[in-house]
C-alpha atoms as a PDB file:
ATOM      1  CA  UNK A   1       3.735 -12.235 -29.760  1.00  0.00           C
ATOM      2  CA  UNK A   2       7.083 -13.979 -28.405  1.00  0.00           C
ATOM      3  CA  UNK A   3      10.267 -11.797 -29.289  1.00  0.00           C
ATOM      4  CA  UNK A   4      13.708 -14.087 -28.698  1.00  0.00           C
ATOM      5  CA  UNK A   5      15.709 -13.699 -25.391  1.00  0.00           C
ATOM      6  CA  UNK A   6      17.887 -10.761 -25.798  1.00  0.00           C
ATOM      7  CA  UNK A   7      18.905  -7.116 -25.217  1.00  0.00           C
ATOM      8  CA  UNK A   8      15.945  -6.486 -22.746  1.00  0.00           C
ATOM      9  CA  UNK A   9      15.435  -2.390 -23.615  1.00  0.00           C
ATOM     10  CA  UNK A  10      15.683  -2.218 -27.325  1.00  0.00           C
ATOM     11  CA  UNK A  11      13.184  -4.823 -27.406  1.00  0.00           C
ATOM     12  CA  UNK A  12      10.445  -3.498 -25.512  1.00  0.00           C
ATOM     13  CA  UNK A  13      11.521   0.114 -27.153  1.00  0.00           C
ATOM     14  CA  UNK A  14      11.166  -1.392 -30.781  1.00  0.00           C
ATOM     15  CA  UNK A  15       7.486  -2.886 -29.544  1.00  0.00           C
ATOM     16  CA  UNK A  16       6.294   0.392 -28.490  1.00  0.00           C
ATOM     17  CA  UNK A  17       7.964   2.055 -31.834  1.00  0.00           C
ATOM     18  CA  UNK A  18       5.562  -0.318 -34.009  1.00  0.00           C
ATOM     19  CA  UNK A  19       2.212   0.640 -32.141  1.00  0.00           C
ATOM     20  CA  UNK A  20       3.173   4.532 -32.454  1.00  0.00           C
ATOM     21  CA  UNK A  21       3.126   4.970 -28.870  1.00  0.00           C
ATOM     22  CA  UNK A  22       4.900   7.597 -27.306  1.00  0.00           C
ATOM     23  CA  UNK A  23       6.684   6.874 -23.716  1.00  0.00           C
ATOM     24  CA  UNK A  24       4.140   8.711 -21.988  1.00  0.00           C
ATOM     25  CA  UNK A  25       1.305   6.202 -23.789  1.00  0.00           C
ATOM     26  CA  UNK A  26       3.178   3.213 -22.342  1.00  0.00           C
ATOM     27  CA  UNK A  27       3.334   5.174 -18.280  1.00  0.00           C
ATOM     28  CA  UNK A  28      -0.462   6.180 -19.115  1.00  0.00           C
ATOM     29  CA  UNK A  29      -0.914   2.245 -19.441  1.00  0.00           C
ATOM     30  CA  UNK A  30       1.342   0.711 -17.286  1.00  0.00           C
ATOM     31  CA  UNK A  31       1.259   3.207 -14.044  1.00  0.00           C
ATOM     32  CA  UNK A  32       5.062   3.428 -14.945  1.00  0.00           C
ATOM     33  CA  UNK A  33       6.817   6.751 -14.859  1.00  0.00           C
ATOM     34  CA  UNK A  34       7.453   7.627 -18.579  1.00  0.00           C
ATOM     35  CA  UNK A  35      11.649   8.808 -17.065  1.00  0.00           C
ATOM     36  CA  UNK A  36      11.656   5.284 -15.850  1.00  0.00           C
ATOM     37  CA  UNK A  37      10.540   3.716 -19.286  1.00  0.00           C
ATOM     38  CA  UNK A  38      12.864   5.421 -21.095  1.00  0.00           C
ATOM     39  CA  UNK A  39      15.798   4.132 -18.344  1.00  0.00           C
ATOM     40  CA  UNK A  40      14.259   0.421 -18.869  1.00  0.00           C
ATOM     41  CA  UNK A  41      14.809   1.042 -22.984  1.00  0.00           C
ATOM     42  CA  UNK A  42      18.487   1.255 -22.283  1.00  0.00           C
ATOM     43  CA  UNK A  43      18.820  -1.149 -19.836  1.00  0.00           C
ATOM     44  CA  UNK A  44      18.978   0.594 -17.138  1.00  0.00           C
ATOM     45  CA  UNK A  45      16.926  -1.273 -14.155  1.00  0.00           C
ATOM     46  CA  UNK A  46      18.560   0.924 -11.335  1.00  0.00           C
ATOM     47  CA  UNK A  47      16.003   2.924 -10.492  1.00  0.00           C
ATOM     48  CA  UNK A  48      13.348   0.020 -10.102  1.00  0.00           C
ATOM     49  CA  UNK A  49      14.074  -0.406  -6.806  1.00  0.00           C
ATOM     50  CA  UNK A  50      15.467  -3.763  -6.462  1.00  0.00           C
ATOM     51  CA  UNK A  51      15.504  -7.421  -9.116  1.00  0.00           C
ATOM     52  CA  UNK A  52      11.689  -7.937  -8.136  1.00  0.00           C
ATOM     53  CA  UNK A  53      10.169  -5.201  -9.116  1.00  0.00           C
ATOM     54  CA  UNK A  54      12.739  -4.894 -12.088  1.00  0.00           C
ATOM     55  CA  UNK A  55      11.045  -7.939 -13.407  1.00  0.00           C
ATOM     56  CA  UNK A  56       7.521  -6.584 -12.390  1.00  0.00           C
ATOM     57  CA  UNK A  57       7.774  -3.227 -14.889  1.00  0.00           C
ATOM     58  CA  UNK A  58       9.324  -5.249 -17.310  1.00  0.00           C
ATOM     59  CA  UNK A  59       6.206  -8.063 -17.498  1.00  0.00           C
ATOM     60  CA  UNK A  60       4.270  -4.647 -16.893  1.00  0.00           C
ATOM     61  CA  UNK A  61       5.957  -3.001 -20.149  1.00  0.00           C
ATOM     62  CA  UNK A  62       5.789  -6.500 -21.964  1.00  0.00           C
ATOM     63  CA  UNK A  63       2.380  -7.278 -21.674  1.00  0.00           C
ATOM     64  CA  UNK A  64       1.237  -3.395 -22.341  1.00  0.00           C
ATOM     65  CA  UNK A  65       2.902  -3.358 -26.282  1.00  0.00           C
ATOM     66  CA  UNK A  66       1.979  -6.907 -26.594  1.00  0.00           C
ATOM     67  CA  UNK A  67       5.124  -9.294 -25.997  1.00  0.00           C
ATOM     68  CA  UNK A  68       5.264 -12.310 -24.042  1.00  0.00           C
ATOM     69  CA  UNK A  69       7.370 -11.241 -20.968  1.00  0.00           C
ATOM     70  CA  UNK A  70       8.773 -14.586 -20.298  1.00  0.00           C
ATOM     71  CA  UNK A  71      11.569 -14.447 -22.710  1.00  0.00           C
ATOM     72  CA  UNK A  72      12.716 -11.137 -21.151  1.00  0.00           C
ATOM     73  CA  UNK A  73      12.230 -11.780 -17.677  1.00  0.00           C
ATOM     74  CA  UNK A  74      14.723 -14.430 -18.029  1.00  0.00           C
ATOM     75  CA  UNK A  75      17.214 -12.173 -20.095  1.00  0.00           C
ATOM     76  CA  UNK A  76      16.925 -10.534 -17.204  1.00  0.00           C
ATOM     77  CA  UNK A  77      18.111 -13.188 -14.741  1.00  0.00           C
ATOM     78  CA  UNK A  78      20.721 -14.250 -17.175  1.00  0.00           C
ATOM     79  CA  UNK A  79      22.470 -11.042 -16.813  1.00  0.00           C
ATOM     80  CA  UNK A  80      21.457  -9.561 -13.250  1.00  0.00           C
ATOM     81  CA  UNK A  81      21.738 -10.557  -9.654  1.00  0.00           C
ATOM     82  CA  UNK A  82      18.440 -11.429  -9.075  1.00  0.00           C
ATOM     83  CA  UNK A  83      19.583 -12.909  -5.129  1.00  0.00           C
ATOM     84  CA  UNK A  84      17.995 -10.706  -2.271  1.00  0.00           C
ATOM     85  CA  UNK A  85      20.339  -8.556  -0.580  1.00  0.00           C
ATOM     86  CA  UNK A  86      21.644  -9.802   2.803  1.00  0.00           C
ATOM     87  CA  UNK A  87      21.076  -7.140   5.653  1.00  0.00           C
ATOM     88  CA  UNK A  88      22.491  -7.268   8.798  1.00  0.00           C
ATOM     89  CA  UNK A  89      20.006  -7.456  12.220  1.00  0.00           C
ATOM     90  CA  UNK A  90      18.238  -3.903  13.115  1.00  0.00           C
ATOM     91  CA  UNK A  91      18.669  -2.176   9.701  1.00  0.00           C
ATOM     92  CA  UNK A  92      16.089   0.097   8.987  1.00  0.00           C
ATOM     93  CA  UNK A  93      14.401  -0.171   5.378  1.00  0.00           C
ATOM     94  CA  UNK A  94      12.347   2.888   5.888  1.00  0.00           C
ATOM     95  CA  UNK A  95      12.900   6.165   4.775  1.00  0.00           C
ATOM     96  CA  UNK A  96      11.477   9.677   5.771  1.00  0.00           C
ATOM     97  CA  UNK A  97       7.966  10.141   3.988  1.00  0.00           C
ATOM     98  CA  UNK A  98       8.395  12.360   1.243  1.00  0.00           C
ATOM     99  CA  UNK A  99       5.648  15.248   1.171  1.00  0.00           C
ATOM    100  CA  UNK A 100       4.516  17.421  -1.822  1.00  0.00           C
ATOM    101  CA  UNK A 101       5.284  20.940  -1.245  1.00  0.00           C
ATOM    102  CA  UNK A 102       3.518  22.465  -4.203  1.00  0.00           C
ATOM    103  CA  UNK A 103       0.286  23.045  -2.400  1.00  0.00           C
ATOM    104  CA  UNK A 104       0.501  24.889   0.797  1.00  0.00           C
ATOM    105  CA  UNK A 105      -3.117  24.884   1.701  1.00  0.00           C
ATOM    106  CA  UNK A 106      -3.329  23.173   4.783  1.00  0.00           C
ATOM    107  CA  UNK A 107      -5.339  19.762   4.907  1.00  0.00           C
ATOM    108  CA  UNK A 108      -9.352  20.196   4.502  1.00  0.00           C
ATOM    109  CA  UNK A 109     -10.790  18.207   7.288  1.00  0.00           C
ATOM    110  CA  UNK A 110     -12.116  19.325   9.984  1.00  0.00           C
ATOM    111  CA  UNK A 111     -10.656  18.849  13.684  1.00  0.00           C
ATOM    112  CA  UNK A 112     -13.946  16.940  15.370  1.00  0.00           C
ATOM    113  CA  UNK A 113     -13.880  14.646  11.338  1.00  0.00           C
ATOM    114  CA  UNK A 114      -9.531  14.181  12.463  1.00  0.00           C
ATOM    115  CA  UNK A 115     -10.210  13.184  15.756  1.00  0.00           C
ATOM    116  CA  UNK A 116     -13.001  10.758  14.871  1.00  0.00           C
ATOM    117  CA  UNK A 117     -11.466   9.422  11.676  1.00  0.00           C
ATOM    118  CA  UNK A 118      -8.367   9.108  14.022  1.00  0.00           C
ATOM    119  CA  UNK A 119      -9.938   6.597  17.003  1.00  0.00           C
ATOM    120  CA  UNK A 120     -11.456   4.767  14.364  1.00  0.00           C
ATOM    121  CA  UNK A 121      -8.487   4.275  12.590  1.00  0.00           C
ATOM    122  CA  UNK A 122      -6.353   3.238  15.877  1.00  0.00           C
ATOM    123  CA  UNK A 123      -9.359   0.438  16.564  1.00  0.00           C
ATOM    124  CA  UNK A 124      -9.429  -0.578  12.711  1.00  0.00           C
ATOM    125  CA  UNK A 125      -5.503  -1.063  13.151  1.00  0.00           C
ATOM    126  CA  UNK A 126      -5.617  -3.279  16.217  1.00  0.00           C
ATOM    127  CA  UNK A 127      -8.123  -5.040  14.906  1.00  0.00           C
ATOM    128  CA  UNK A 128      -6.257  -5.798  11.384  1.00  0.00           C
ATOM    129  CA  UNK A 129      -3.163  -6.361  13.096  1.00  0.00           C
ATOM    130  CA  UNK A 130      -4.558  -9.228  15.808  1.00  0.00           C
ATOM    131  CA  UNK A 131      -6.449 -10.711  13.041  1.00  0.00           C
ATOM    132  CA  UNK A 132      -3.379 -11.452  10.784  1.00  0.00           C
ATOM    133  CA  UNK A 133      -1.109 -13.853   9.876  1.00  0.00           C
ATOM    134  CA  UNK A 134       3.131 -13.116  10.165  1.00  0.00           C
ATOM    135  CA  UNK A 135       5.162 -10.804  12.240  1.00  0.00           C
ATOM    136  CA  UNK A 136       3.381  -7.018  12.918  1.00  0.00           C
ATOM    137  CA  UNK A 137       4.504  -4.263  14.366  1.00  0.00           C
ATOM    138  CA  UNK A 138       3.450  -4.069  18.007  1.00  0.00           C
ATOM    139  CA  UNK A 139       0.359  -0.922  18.397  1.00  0.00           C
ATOM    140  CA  UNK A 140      -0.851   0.008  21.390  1.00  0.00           C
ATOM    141  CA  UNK A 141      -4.261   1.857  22.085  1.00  0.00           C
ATOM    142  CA  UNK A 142      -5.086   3.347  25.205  1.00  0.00           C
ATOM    143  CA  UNK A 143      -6.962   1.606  27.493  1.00  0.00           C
ATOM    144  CA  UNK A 144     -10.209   3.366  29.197  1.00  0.00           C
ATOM    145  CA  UNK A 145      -9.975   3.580  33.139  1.00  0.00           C
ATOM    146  CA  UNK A 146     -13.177   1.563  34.291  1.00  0.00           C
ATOM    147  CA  UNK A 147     -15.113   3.756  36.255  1.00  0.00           C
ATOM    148  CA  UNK A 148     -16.311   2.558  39.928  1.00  0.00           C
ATOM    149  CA  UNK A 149     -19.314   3.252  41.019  1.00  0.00           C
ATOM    150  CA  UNK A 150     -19.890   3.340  44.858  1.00  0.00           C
ATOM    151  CA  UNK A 151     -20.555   0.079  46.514  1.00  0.00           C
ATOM    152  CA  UNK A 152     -23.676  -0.683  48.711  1.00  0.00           C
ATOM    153  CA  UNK A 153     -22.599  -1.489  52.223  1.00  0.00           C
ATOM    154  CA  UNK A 154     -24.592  -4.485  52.343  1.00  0.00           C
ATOM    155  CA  UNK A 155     -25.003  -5.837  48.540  1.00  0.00           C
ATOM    156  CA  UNK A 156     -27.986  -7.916  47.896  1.00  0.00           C
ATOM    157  CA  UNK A 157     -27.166 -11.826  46.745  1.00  0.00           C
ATOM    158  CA  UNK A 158     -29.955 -12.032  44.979  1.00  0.00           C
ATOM    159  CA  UNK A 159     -30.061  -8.532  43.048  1.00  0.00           C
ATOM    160  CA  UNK A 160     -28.962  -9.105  38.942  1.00  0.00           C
ATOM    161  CA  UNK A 161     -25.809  -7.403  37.649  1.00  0.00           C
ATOM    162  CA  UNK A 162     -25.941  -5.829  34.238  1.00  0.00           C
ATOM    163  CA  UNK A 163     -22.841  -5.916  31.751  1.00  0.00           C
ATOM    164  CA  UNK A 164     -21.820  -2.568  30.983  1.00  0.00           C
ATOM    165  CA  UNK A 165     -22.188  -2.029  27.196  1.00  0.00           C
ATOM    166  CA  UNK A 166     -18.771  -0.946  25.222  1.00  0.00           C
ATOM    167  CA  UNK A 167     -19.325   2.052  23.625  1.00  0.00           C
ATOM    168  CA  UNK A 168     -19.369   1.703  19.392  1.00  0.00           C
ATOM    169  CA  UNK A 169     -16.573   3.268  17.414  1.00  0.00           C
ATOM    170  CA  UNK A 170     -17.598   6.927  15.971  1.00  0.00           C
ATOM    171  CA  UNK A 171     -18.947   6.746  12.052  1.00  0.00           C
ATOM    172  CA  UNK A 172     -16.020   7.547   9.703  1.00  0.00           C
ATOM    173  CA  UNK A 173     -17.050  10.905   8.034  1.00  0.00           C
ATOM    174  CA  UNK A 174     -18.767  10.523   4.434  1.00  0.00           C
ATOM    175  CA  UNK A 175     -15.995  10.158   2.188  1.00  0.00           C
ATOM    176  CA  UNK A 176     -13.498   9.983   3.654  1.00  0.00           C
ATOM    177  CA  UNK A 177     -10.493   6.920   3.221  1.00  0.00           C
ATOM    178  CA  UNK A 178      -9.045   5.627   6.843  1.00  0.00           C
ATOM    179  CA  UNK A 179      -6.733   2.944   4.967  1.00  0.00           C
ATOM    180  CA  UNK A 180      -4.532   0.202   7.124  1.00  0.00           C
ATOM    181  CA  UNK A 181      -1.445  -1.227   4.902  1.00  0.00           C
ATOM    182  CA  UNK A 182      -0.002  -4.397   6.368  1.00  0.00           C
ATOM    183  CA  UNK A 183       3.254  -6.241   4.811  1.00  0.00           C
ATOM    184  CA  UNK A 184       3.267  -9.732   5.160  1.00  0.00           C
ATOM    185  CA  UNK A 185       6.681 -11.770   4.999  1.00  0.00           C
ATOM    186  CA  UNK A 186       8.420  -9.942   2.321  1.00  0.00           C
ATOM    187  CA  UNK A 187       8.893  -6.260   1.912  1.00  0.00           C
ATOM    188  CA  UNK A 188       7.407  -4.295  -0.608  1.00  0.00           C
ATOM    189  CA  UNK A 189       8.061  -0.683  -2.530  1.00  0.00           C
ATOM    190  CA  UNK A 190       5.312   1.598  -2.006  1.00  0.00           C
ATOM    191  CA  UNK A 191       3.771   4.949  -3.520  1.00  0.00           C
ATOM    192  CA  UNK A 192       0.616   6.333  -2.097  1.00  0.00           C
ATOM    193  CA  UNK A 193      -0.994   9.263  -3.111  1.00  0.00           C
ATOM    194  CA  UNK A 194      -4.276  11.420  -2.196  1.00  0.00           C
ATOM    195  CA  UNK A 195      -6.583  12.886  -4.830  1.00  0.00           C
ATOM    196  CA  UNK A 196      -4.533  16.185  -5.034  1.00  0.00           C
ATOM    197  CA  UNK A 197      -1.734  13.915  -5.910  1.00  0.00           C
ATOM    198  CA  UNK A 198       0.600  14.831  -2.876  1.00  0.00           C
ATOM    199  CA  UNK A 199       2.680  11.905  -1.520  1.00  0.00           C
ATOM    200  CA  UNK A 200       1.697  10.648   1.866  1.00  0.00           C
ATOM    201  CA  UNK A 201       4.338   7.557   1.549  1.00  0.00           C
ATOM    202  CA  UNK A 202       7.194   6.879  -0.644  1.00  0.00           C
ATOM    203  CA  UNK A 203       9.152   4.325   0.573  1.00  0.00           C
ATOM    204  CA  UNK A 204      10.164   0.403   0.895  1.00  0.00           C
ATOM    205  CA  UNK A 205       8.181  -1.156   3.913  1.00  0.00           C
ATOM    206  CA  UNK A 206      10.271  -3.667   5.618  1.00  0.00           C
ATOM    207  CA  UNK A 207       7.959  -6.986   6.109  1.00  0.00           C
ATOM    208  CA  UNK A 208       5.788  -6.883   9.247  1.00  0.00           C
ATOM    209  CA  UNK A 209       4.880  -3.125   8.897  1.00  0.00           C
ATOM    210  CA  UNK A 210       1.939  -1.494   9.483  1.00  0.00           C
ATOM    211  CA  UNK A 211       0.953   2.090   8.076  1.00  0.00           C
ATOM    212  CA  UNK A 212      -1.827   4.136   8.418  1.00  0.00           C
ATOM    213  CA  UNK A 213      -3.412   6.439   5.952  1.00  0.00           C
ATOM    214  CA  UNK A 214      -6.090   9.894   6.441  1.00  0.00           C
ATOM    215  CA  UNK A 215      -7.570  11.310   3.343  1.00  0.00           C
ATOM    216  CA  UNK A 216     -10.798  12.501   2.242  1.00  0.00           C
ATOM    217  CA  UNK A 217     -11.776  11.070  -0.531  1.00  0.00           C
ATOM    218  CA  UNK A 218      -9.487   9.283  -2.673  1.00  0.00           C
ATOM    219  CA  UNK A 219      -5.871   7.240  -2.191  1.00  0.00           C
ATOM    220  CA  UNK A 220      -4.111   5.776  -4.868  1.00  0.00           C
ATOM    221  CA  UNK A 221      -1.484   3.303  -4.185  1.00  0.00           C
ATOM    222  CA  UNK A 222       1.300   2.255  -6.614  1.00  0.00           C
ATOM    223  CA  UNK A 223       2.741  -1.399  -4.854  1.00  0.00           C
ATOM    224  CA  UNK A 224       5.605  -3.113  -6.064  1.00  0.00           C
ATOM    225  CA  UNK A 225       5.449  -6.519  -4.526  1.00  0.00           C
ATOM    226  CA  UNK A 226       1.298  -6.579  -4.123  1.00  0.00           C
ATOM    227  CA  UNK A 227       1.176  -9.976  -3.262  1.00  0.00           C
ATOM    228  CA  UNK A 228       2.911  -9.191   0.263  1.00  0.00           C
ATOM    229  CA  UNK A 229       0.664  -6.392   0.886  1.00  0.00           C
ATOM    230  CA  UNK A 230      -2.728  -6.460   2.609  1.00  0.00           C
ATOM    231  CA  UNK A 231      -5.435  -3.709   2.706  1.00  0.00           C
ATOM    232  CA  UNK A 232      -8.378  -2.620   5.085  1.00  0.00           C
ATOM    233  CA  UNK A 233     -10.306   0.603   3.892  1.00  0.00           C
ATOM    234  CA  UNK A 234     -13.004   2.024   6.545  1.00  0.00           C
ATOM    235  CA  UNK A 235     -12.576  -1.158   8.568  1.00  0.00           C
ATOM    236  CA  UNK A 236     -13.082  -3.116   5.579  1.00  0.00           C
ATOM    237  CA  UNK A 237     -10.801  -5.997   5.175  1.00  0.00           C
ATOM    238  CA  UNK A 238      -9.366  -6.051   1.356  1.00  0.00           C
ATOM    239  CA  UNK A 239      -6.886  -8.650   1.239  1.00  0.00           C
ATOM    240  CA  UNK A 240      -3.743  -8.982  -0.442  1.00  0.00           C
ATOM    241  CA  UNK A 241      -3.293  -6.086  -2.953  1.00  0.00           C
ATOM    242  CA  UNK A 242      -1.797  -8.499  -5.343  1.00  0.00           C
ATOM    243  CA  UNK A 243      -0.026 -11.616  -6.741  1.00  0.00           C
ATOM    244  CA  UNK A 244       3.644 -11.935  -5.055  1.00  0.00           C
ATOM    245  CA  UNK A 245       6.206 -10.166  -7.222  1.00  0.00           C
ATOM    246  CA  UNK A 246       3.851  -8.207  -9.368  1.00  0.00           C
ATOM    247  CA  UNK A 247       3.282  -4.161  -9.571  1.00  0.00           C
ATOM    248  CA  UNK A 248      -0.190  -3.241  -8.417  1.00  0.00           C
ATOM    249  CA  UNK A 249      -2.016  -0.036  -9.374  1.00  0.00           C
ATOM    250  CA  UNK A 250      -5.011   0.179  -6.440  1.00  0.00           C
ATOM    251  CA  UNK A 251      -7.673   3.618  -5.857  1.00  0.00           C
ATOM    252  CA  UNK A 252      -9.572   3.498  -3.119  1.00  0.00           C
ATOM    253  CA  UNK A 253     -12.540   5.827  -3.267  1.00  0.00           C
ATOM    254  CA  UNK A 254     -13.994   7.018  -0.117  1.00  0.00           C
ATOM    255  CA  UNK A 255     -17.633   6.503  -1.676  1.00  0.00           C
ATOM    256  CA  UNK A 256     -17.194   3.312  -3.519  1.00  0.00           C
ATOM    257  CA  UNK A 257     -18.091   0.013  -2.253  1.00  0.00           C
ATOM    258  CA  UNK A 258     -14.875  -1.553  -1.253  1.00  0.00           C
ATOM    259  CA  UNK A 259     -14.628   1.487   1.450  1.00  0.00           C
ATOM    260  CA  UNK A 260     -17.606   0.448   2.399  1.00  0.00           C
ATOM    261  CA  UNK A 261     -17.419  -0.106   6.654  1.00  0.00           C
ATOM    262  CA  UNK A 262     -17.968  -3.739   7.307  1.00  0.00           C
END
């Protein structure tokens, strides 16, 4: 269905009004908060978090009550800045990570599974980083001190050296998520969540971040540019989470298949 270029919130508000859909319907279907869908039906885009993924929740929105977005992505342009904001050299897009306070139970994972998980994690992140394409931020793992080994006074020309074998990474524990989130180019708005629904990050990632996640069974992440973001789950490469300028819903489940180890 194609509505005409116009008022952007009454719009997608009269859409949802036809199907009998409450606001909490539409955030069931589109991952949108139903707060922020009621903002968006008075055209009120500040709390999107920036032009991109103003246009994101509004194809999300579109395409949910069944309107072609098109039309109201570029009502949208017509009457917003859609330019990226200029910032000047060193500014910091991140903010502190936001944690959910209504559980106080401290986290359910053992120390030995933490430190384990943990290395594994580090090597995973080294790995995704050197592998990549585009500015990352610079990680550092410690580095092993060889270990020497008396020599014979008089060593033997002829007697075969053997290579010493590098010890494997330890097993990730059974179900549990050790996620690596890598921005490409652009930066991207990010929600991610664990399976008790506290927040583990909240924030805009400025492009060439890396973040690492620790849960034990289950993150969900909500992405507003997925295109720029890639993904690695228990040393499993994902890929990009998305197409560029789109809102991205993505669960990783410690036991499915795409956490996997590869």
């Amino acid at each position: 269905m194609t509505e005409k270029a116009g008022p952007i919130g009454p719009v997608l508000a009269a859409a949802r009004e036809r199907r009998g859909w409450s606001l909490e319907e539409v955030a069931t279907r589109t991952r949108i908060r139903s707060t922020l869908l009621a903002r968006m039906e008075v055209d009120d885009f500040s709390g999107c978090g920036g032009a991109v993924y103003a246009k994101g929740h509004i194809r999300g929105y579109a395409l949910a009550v069944g309107l072609d977005p098109e039309p109201l992505v570029a009502a949208f342009d017509a009457t917003h800045d859609t330019r990226p904001p200029t910032m000047a050299a060193g500014t910091l897009l991140t903010t502190p990570v936001s944690r959910d306070t209504r559980s106080g139970s401290n986290p359910r994972w053992m120390p030995a599974t933490v430190g384990a998980v943990a290395v594994v994690l580090l090597l995973v992140a080294v790995a995704f980083i050197v592998g990549g394409n585009g500015p990352t931020n610079t990680v550092s793992s410690p580095q092993a001190s060889p270990s020497r080994t008396p020599s014979p006074k008089k060593p033997s020309a002829s007697a075969p050296t053997s290579p010493t074998p590098h010890p494997s990474p330890p097993a990730i524990a059974s179900g549990n998520v050790a996620l690596i989130i890598r921005v490409g180019d652009q930066a991207s708005w990010m929600r991610v969540t664990d399976q008790d629904d506290r927040v583990l990050i909240q924030e805009t990632l400025a492009a060439g971040t890396v973040r690492s996640v620790l849960a034990t069974r289950r993150v969900t992440l909500v992405i507003g540019n997925s295109g720029a973001v890639q993904l690695a789950c228990n040393n499993h490469l994902l890929g990009p989470a998305g197409a560029p300028a789109q809102v991205a819903t993505v669960t990783l489940d410690g036991f499915g298949p795409e956490c996997a180890p590869g």
